[in-house]
Protein backbone atom coordinates (compact mmCIF):
# COMPACT_ATOMS: atom_id res chain seq x y z
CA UNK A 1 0.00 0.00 0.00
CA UNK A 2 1.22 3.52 -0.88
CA UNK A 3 0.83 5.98 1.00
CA UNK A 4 -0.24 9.31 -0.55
CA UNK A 5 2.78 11.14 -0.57
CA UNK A 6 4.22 8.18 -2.21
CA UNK A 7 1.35 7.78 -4.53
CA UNK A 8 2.19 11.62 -5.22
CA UNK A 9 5.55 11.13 -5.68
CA UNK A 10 5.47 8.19 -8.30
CA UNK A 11 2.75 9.81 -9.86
CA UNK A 12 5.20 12.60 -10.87
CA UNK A 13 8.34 11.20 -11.97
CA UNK A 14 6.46 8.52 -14.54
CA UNK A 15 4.52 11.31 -15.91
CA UNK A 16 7.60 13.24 -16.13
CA UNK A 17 9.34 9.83 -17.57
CA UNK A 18 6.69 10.05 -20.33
CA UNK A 19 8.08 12.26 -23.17
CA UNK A 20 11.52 11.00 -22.73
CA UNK A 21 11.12 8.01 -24.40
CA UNK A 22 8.70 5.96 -26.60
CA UNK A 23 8.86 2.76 -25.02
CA UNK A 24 7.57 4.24 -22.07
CA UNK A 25 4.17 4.82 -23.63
CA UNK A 26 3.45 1.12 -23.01
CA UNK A 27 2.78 1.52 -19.37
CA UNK A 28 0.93 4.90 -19.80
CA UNK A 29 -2.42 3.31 -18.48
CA UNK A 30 -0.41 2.18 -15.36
CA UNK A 31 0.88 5.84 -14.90
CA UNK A 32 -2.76 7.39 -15.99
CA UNK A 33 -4.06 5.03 -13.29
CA UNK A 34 -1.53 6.30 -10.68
CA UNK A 35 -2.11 10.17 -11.10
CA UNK A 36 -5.91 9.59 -11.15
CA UNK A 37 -4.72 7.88 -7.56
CA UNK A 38 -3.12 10.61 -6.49
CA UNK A 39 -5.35 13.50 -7.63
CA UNK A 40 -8.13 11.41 -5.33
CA UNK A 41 -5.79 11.36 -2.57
CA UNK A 42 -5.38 14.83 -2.94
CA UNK A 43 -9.19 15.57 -2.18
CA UNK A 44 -9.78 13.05 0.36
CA UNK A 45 -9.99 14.44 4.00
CA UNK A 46 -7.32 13.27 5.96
CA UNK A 47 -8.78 10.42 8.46
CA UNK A 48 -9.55 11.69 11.61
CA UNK A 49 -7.25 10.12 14.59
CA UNK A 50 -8.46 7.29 16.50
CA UNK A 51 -7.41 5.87 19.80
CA UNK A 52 -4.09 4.30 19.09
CA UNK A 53 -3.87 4.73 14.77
CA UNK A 54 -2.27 2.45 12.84
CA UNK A 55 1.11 3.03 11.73
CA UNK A 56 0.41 4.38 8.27
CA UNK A 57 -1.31 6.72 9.57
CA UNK A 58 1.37 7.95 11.68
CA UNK A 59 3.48 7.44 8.83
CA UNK A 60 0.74 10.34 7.05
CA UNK A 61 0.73 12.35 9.91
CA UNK A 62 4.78 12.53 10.01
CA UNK A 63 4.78 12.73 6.31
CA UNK A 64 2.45 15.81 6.72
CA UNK A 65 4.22 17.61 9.37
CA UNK A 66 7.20 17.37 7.43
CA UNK A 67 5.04 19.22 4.10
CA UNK A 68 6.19 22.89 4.88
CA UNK A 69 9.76 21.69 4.23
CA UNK A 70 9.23 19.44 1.44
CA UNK A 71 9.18 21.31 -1.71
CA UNK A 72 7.66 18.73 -3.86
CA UNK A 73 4.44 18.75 -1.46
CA UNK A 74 4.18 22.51 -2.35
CA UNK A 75 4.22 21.81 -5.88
CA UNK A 76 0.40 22.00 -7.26
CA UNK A 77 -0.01 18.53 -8.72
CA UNK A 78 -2.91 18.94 -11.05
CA UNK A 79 -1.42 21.50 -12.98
CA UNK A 80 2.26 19.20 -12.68
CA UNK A 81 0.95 16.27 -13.74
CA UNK A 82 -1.22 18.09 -17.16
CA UNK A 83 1.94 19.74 -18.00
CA UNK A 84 4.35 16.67 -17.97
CA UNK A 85 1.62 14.80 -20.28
CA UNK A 86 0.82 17.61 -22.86
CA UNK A 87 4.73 17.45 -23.19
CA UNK A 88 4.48 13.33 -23.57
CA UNK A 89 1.65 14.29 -25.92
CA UNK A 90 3.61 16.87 -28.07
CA UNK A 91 6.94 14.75 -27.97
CA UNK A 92 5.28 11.58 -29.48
CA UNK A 93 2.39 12.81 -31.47
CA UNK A 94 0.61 10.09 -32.89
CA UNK A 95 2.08 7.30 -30.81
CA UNK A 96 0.66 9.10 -27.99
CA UNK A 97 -2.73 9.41 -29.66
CA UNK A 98 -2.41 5.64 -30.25
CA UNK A 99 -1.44 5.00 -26.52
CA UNK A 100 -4.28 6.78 -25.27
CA UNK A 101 -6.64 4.87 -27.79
CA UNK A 102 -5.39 1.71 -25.98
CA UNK A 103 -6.45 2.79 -22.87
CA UNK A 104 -9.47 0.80 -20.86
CA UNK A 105 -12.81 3.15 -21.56
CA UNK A 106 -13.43 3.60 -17.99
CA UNK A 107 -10.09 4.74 -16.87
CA UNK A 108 -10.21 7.15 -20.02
CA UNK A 109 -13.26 8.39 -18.29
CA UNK A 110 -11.82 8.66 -14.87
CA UNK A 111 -8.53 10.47 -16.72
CA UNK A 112 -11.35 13.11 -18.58
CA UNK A 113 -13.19 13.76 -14.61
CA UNK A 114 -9.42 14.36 -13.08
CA UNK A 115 -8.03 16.45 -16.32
CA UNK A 116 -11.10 17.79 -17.63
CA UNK A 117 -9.67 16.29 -20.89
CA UNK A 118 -7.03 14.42 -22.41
């Protein structure tokens, strides 16, 4: 299980892996499925604290306390994650286009609802 400053993390660097090369296009439903992940996390209340919470959770809560000094948690993700794929998109043109034609319908969908578009 990731937690969601992982999930954030991993989100970023494979988009940003993206337009670097071609072969990495296979796995762009893996990656689309991972920022969709971690756009969700990002609008999820954090849980509220119970009695004695389970250690990811104090994992999150450490991980959150620690935000103010962690650049990369400053960073807007949304607009992070559209920019490294319109560069994936402009780098491999149609390959890209055929990528994203590959992709299951109903993560397409859940892509579109995160994006707005894709």
């Amino acid at each position: 299980m990731l937690l969601s400053s992982q999930r954030r993390l991993a989100a970023l660097a494979l988009a940003a892996l993206l337009p670097l090369d071609p072969k990495a296009l296979g796995c762009l439903e893996e990656v689309l499925s991972l920022c969709v992940s971690a756009l969700a996390d990002e609008e999820q209340p954090p849980p509220s604290p119970a009695r004695s919470p389970p250690p990811e959770v104090v994992r999150a809560a450490f991980s959150h306390a620690l935000e103010p000094f962690d650049s990369l948690a400053a960073m807007p993700l949304r607009p992070a994650l559209q920019r490294s794929l319109g560069v994936a998109q402009e780098a491999h043109g149609a390959a890209f286009g055929a990528a994203i034609a590959r992709v299951d319908p109903a993560l397409l969908e859940q892509v579109r609802a995160a994006f707005g578009t894709v």
